[in-house]
Protein backbone atom coordinates (compact mmCIF):
# COMPACT_ATOMS: atom_id res chain seq x y z
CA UNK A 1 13.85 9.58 12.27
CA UNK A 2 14.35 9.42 8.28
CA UNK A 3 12.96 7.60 5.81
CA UNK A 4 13.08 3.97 5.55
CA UNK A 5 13.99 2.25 2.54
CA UNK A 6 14.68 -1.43 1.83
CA UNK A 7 17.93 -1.95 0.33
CA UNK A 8 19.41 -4.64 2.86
CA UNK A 9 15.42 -5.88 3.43
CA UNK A 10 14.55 -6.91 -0.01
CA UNK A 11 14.56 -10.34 0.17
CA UNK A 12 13.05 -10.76 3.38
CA UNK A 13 10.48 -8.41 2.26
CA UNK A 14 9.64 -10.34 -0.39
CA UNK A 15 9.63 -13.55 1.08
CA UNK A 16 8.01 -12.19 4.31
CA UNK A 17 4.85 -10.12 2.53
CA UNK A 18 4.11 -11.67 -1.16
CA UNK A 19 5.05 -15.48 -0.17
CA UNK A 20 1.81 -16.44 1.42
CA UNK A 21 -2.15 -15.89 2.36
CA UNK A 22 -1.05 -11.79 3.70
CA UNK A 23 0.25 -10.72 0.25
CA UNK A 24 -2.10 -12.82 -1.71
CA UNK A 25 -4.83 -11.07 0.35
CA UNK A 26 -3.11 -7.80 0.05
CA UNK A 27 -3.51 -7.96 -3.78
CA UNK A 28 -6.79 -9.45 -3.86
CA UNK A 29 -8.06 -6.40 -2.21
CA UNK A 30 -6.14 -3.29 -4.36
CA UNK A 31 -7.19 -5.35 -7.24
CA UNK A 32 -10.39 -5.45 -6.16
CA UNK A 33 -10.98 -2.03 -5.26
CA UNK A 34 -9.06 -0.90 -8.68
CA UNK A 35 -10.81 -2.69 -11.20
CA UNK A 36 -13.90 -1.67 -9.82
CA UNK A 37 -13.00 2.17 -9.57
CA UNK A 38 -10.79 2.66 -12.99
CA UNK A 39 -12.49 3.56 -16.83
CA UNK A 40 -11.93 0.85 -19.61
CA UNK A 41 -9.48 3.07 -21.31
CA UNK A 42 -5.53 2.73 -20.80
CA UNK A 43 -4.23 5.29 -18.07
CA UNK A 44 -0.95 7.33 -17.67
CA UNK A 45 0.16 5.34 -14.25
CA UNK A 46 2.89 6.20 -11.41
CA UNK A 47 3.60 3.91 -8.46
CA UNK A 48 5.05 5.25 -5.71
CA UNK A 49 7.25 3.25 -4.20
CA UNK A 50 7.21 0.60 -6.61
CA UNK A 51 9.24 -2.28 -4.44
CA UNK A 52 8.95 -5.78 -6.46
CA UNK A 53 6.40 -4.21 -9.20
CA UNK A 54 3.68 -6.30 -8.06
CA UNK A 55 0.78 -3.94 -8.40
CA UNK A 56 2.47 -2.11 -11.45
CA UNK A 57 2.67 -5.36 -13.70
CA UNK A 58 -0.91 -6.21 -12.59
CA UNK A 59 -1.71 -2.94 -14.35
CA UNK A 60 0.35 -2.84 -16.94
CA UNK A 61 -1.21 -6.96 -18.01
CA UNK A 62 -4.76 -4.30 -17.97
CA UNK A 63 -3.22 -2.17 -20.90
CA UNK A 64 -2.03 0.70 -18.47
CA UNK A 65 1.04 2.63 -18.93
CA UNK A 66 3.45 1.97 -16.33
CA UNK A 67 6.10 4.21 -14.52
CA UNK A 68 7.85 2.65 -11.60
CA UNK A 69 9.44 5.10 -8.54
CA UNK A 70 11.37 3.01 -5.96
CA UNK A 71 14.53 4.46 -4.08
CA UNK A 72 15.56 0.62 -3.04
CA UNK A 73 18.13 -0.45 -6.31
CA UNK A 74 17.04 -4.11 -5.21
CA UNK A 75 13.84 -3.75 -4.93
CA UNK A 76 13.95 -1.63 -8.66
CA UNK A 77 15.98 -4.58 -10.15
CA UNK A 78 13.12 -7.21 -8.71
CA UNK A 79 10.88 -5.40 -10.36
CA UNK A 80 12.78 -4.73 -13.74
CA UNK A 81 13.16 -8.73 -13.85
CA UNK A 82 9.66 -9.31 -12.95
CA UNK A 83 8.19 -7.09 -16.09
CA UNK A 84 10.92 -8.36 -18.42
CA UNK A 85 10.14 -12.10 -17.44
CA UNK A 86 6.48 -11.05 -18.57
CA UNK A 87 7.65 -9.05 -21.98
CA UNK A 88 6.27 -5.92 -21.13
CA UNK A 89 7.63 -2.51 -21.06
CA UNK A 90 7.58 0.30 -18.46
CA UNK A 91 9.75 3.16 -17.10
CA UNK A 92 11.43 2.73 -14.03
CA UNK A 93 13.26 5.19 -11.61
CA UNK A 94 14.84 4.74 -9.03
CA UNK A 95 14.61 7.81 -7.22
CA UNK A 96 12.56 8.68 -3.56
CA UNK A 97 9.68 10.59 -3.68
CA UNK A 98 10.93 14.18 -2.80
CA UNK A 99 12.59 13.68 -6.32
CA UNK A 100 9.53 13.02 -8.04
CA UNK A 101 8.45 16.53 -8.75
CA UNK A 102 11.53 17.22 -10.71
CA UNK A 103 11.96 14.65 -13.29
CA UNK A 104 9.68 16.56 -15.90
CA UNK A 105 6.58 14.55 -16.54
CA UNK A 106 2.84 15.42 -16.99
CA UNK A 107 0.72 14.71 -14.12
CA UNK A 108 -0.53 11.03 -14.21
CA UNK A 109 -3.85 9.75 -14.38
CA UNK A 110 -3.62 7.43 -11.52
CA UNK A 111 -0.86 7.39 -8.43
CA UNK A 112 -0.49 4.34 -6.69
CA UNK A 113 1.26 5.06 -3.27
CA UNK A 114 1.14 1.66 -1.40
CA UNK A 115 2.84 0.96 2.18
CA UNK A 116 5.07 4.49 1.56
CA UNK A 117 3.14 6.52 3.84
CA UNK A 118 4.29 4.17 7.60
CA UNK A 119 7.99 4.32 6.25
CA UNK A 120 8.24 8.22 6.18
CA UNK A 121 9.76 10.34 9.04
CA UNK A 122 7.08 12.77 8.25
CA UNK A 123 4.14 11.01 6.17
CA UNK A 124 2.13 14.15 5.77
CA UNK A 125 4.82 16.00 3.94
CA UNK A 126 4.01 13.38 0.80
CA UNK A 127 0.41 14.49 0.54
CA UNK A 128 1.11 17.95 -1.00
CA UNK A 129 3.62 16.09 -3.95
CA UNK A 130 0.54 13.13 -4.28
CA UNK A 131 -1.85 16.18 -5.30
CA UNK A 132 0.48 17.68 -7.56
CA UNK A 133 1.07 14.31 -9.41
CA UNK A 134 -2.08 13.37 -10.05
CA UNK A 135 -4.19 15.04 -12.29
CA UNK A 136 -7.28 16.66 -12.23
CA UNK A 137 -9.72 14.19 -12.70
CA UNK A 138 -7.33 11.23 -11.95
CA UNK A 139 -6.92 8.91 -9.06
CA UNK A 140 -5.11 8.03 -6.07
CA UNK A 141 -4.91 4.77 -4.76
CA UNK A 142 -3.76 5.34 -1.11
CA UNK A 143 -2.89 1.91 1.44
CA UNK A 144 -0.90 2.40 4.51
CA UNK A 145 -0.25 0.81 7.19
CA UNK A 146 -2.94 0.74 10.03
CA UNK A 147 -2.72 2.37 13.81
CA UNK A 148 -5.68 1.20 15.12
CA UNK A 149 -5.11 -2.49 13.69
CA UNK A 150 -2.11 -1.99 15.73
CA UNK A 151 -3.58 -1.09 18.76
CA UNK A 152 -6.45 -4.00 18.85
CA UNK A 153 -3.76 -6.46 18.17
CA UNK A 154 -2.06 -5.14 20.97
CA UNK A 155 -4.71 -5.11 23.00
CA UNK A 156 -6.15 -9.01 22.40
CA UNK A 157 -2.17 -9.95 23.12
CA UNK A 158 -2.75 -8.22 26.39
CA UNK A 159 0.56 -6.03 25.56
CA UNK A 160 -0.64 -3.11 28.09
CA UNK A 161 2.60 -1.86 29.05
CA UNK A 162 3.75 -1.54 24.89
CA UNK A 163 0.23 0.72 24.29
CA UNK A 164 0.59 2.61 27.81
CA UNK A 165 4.05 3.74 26.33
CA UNK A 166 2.09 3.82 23.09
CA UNK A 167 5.30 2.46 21.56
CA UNK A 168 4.39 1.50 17.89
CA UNK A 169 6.98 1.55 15.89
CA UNK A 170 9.12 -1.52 14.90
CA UNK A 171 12.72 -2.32 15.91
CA UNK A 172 15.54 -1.18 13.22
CA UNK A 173 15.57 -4.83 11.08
CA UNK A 174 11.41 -5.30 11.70
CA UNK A 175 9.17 -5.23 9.13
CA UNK A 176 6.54 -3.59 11.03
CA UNK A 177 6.17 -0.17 9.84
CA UNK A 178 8.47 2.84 11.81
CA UNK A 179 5.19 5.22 11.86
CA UNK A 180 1.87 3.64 11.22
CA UNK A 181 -0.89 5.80 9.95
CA UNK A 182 -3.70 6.87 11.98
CA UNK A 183 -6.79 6.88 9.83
CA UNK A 184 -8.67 10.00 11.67
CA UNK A 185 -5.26 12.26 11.32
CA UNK A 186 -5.20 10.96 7.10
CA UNK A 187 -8.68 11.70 6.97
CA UNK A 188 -8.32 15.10 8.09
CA UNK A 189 -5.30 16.02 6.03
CA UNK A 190 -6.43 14.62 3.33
CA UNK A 191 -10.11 16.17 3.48
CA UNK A 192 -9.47 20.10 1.98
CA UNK A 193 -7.43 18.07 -1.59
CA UNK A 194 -9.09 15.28 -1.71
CA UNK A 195 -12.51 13.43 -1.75
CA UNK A 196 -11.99 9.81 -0.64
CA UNK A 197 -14.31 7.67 -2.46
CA UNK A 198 -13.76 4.31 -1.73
CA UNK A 199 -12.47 2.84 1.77
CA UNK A 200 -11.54 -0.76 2.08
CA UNK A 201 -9.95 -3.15 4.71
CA UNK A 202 -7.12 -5.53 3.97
CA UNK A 203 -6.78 -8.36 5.88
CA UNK A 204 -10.08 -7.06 8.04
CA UNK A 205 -9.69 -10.67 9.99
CA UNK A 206 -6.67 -12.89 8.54
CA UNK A 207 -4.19 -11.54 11.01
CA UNK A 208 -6.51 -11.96 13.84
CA UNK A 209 -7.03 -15.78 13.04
CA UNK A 210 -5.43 -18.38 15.68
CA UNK A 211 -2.50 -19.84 13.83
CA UNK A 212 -3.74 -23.27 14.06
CA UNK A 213 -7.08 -21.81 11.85
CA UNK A 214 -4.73 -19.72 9.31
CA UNK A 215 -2.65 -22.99 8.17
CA UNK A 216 -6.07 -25.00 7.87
CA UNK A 217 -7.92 -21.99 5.87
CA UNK A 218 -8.18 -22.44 2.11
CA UNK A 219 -6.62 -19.99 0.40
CA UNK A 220 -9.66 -19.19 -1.56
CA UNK A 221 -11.55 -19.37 1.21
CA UNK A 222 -9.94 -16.68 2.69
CA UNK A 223 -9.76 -14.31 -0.67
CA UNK A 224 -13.68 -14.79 -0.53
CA UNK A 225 -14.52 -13.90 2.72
CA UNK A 226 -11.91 -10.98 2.66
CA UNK A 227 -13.31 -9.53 -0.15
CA UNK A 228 -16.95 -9.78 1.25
CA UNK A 229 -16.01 -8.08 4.29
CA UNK A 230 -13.61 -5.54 3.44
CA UNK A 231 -15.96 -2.73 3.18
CA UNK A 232 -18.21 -4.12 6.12
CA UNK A 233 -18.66 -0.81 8.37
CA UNK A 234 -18.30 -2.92 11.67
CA UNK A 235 -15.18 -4.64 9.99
CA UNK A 236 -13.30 -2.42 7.50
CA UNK A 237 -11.70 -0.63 9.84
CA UNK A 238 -10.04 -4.13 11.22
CA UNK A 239 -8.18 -4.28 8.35
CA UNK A 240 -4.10 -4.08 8.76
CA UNK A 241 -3.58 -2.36 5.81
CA UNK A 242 -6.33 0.27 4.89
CA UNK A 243 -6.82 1.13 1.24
CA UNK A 244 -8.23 4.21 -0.06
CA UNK A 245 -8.92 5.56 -3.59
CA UNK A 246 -9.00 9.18 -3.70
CA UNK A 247 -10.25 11.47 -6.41
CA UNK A 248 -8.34 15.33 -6.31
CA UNK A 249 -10.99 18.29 -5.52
């Protein structure tokens, strides 16, 4: 297995995550959870796996300076149109993480790694590069891609056979992720570097809606009751996506 980038995806990733309620949700959330968690004052800020620059012009709009990692030339370029369209500046490379270490820059205040970790061949091996990045003091604003979401959908769809062969990953041109995360295994890697601070749920009960109910939801119906239930201790742990902000020990 190797990593997974999306140069022949881009589109379809786009279209697929950011053009309806699931990336609007998505947002809401790491918005959320960031503006709530980050000082007043402009921060040095890497993203990790940068894709259409999403996240990283939200930021940026908030005073912070931006620099964008993303090994996908497609998904770079999206992203170099989408600040440019907005008149802001940032630095963008287009470079995988492994590379990351060598290009020569200070630690950062705040790393955003966002739906990297589910796309690795080996997602722990990112963890030790995350720590040296950020600085002491700093932030890490971890989502990935959710096992045990996984496994309840899979189990209300009555896919027994798929979880007895606890086959997860998605076929070659699927966007569902080639290794999700399991939260418990994070938590203990994570636990001797890190302090995790704040632990939300993204889309905690969107993806569980009958169809029928998601196409009659308000959208801002939906952002509400996401965002109220997100760190729910019953709920949270629904969530597809999982996001966690991380402070270095």
């Amino acid at each position: 297995m190797k990593d997974r980038h999306f140069d022949e995806l881009a589109t379809r990733f786009a279209e697929k995550i950011y053009g309806g309620a699931k990336g609007a949700i998505r947002l809401a959330v790491l918005q959320a959870d960031l503006a709530e968690s980050l000082p007043e004052r402009p921060l040095r800020v890497l993203d990790i796996g940068a894709g259409l620059g999403h996240m990283s012009l939200w930021l940026a709009q908030r005073g912070h300076q931006l620099t964008l990692a993303e090994p996908a030339e497609p998904m770079l370029n999206g992203a170099r149109e989408r600040f440019a369209e907005a008149g802001i500046e940032a630095t963008f490379i287009q470079a995988p993480w492994q590379d990351l270490l060598g290009q020569g820059h200070q630690p950062y205040d705040l790393v955003i790694c966002h739906a990297v970790l589910e796309w690795l061949a080996e997602p722990q091996a990112i963890l030790p590069v995350l720590h040296q990045l950020t600085a002491p003091g700093g932030w890490l604003s971890l989502a990935f891609y959710n096992k045990d979401a996984l496994i309840y959908r899979n189990l209300l769809k009555g896919h027994f056979r798929k979880l007895r062969k606890a086959e997860f990953s998605g076929e070659k041109q699927s966007l569902t992720p080639q290794r999700p995360v399991d939260p418990h295994e994070l938590a203990t890697q994570l636990s001797q570097d890190w302090q995790v601070e704040i632990q939300s749920g993204v889309r905690v009960f969107h993806d569980y809606m009958p169809r029928d109910f998601q196409l009659k939801a308000e959208l801002i119906d939906l952002l509400e009751m996401e965002l109220a239930y997100r760190r729910h201790p019953t709920f949270s742990g629904l969530g597809r996506y999982l996001h966690w902000i991380c402070r270095p020990r």
